[in-house]
C-alpha atoms as a PDB file:
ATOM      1  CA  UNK A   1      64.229 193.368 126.709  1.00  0.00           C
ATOM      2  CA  UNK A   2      65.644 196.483 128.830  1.00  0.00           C
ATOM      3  CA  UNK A   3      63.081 199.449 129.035  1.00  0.00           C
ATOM      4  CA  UNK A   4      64.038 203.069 129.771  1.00  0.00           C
ATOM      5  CA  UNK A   5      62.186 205.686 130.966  1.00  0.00           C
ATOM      6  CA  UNK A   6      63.171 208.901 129.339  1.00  0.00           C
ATOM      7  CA  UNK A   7      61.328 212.473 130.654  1.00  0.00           C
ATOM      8  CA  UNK A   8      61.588 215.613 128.575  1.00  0.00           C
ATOM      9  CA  UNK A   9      60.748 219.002 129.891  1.00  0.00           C
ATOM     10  CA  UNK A  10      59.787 220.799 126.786  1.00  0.00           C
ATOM     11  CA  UNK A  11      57.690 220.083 123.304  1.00  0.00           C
ATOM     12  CA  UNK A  12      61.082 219.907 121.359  1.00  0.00           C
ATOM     13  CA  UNK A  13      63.816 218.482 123.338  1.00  0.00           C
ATOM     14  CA  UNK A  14      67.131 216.662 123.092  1.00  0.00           C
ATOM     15  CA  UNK A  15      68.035 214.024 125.789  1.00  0.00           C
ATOM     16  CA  UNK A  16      71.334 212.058 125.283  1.00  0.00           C
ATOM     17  CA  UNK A  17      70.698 208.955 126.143  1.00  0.00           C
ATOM     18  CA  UNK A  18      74.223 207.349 125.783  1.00  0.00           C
ATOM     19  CA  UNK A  19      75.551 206.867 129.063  1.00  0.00           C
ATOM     20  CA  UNK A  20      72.129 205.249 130.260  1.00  0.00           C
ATOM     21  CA  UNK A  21      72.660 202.756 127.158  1.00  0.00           C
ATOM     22  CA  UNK A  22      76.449 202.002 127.878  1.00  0.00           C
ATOM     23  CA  UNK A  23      75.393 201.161 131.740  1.00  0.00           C
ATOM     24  CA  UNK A  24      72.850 199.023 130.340  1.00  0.00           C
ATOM     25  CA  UNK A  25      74.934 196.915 128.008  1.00  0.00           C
ATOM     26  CA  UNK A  26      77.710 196.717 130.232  1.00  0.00           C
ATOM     27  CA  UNK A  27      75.616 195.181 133.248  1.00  0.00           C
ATOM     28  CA  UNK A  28      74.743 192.869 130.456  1.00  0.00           C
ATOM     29  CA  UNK A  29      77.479 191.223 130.419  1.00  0.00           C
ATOM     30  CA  UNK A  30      77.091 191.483 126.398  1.00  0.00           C
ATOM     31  CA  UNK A  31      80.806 191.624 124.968  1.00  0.00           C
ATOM     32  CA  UNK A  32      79.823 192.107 121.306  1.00  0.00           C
ATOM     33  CA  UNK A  33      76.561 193.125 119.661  1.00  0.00           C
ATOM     34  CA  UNK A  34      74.305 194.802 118.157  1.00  0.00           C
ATOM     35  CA  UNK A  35      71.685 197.230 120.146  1.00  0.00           C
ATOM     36  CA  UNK A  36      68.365 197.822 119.042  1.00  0.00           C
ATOM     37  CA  UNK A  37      66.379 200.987 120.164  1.00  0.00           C
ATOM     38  CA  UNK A  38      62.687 201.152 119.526  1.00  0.00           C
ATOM     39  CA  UNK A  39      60.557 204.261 120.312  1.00  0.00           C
ATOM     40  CA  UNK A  40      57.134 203.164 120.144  1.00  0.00           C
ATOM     41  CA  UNK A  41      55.301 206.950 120.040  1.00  0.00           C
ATOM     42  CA  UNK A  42      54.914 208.816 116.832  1.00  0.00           C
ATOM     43  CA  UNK A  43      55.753 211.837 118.211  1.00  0.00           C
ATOM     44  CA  UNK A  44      59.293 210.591 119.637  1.00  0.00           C
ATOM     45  CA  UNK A  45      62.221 209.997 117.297  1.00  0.00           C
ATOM     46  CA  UNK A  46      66.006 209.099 117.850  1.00  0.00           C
ATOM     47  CA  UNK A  47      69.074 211.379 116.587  1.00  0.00           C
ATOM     48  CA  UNK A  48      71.958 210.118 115.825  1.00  0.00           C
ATOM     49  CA  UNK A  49      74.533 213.265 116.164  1.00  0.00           C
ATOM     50  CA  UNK A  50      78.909 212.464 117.034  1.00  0.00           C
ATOM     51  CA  UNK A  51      78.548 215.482 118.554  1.00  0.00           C
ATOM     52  CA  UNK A  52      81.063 217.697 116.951  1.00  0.00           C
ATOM     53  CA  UNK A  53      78.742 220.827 116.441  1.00  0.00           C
ATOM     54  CA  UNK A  54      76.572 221.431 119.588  1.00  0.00           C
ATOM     55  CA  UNK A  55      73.975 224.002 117.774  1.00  0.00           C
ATOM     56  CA  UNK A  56      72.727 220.948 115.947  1.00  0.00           C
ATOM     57  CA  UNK A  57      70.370 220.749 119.063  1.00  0.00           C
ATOM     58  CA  UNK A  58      69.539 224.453 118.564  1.00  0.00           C
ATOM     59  CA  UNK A  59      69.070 224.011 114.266  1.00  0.00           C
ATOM     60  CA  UNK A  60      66.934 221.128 113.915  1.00  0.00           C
ATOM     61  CA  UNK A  61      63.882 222.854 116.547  1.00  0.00           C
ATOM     62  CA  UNK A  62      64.465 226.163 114.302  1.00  0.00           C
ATOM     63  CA  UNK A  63      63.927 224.296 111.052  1.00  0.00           C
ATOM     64  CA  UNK A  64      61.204 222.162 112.632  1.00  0.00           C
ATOM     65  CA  UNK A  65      59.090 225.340 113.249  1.00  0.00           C
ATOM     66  CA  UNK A  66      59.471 226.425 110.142  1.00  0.00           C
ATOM     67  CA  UNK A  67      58.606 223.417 108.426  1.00  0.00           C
ATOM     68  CA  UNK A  68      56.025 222.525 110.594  1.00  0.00           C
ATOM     69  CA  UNK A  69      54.658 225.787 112.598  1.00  0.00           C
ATOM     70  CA  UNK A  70      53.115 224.311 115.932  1.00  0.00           C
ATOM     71  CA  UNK A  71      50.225 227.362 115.565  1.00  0.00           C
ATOM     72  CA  UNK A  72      49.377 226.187 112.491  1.00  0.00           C
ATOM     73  CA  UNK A  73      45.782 224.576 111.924  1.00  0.00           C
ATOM     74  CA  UNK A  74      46.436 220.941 111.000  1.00  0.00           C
ATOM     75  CA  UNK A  75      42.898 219.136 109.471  1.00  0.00           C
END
């Protein structure tokens, strides 16, 4: 198993992790596959986005706070 390290510098925030996966499979000498990533925190979660509207990155924080308001008192 390959671990990765991944820092954020926010509460909400996008890190595209794709070129740190393809260097990863390719030094493993893998020629076909299937890759498995596991985030073991609750508060983590993986997007899968092809990229073709950047302001996805920009929607899903907006929605998020108003779905979930971070000031709000959680029991």
């Amino acid at each position: 198993m390959i671990k990765l390290s991944i820092p954020t510098h926010r509460r909400i925030d996008f890190v595209d992790i794709t070129s740190q996966v393809q260097r990863e499979v390719a030094s493993s000498g893998v020629i076909e596959g299937t890759i498995m990533i596991y985030v073991p925190h609750t508060t983590c979660g993986i997007i899968i986005n092809e990229s073709a509207d950047p302001h996805v990155v920009e929607d899903i924080p907006m929605q998020l706070a108003k779905l979930v308001p971070y000031e709000a008192e959680y029991s």
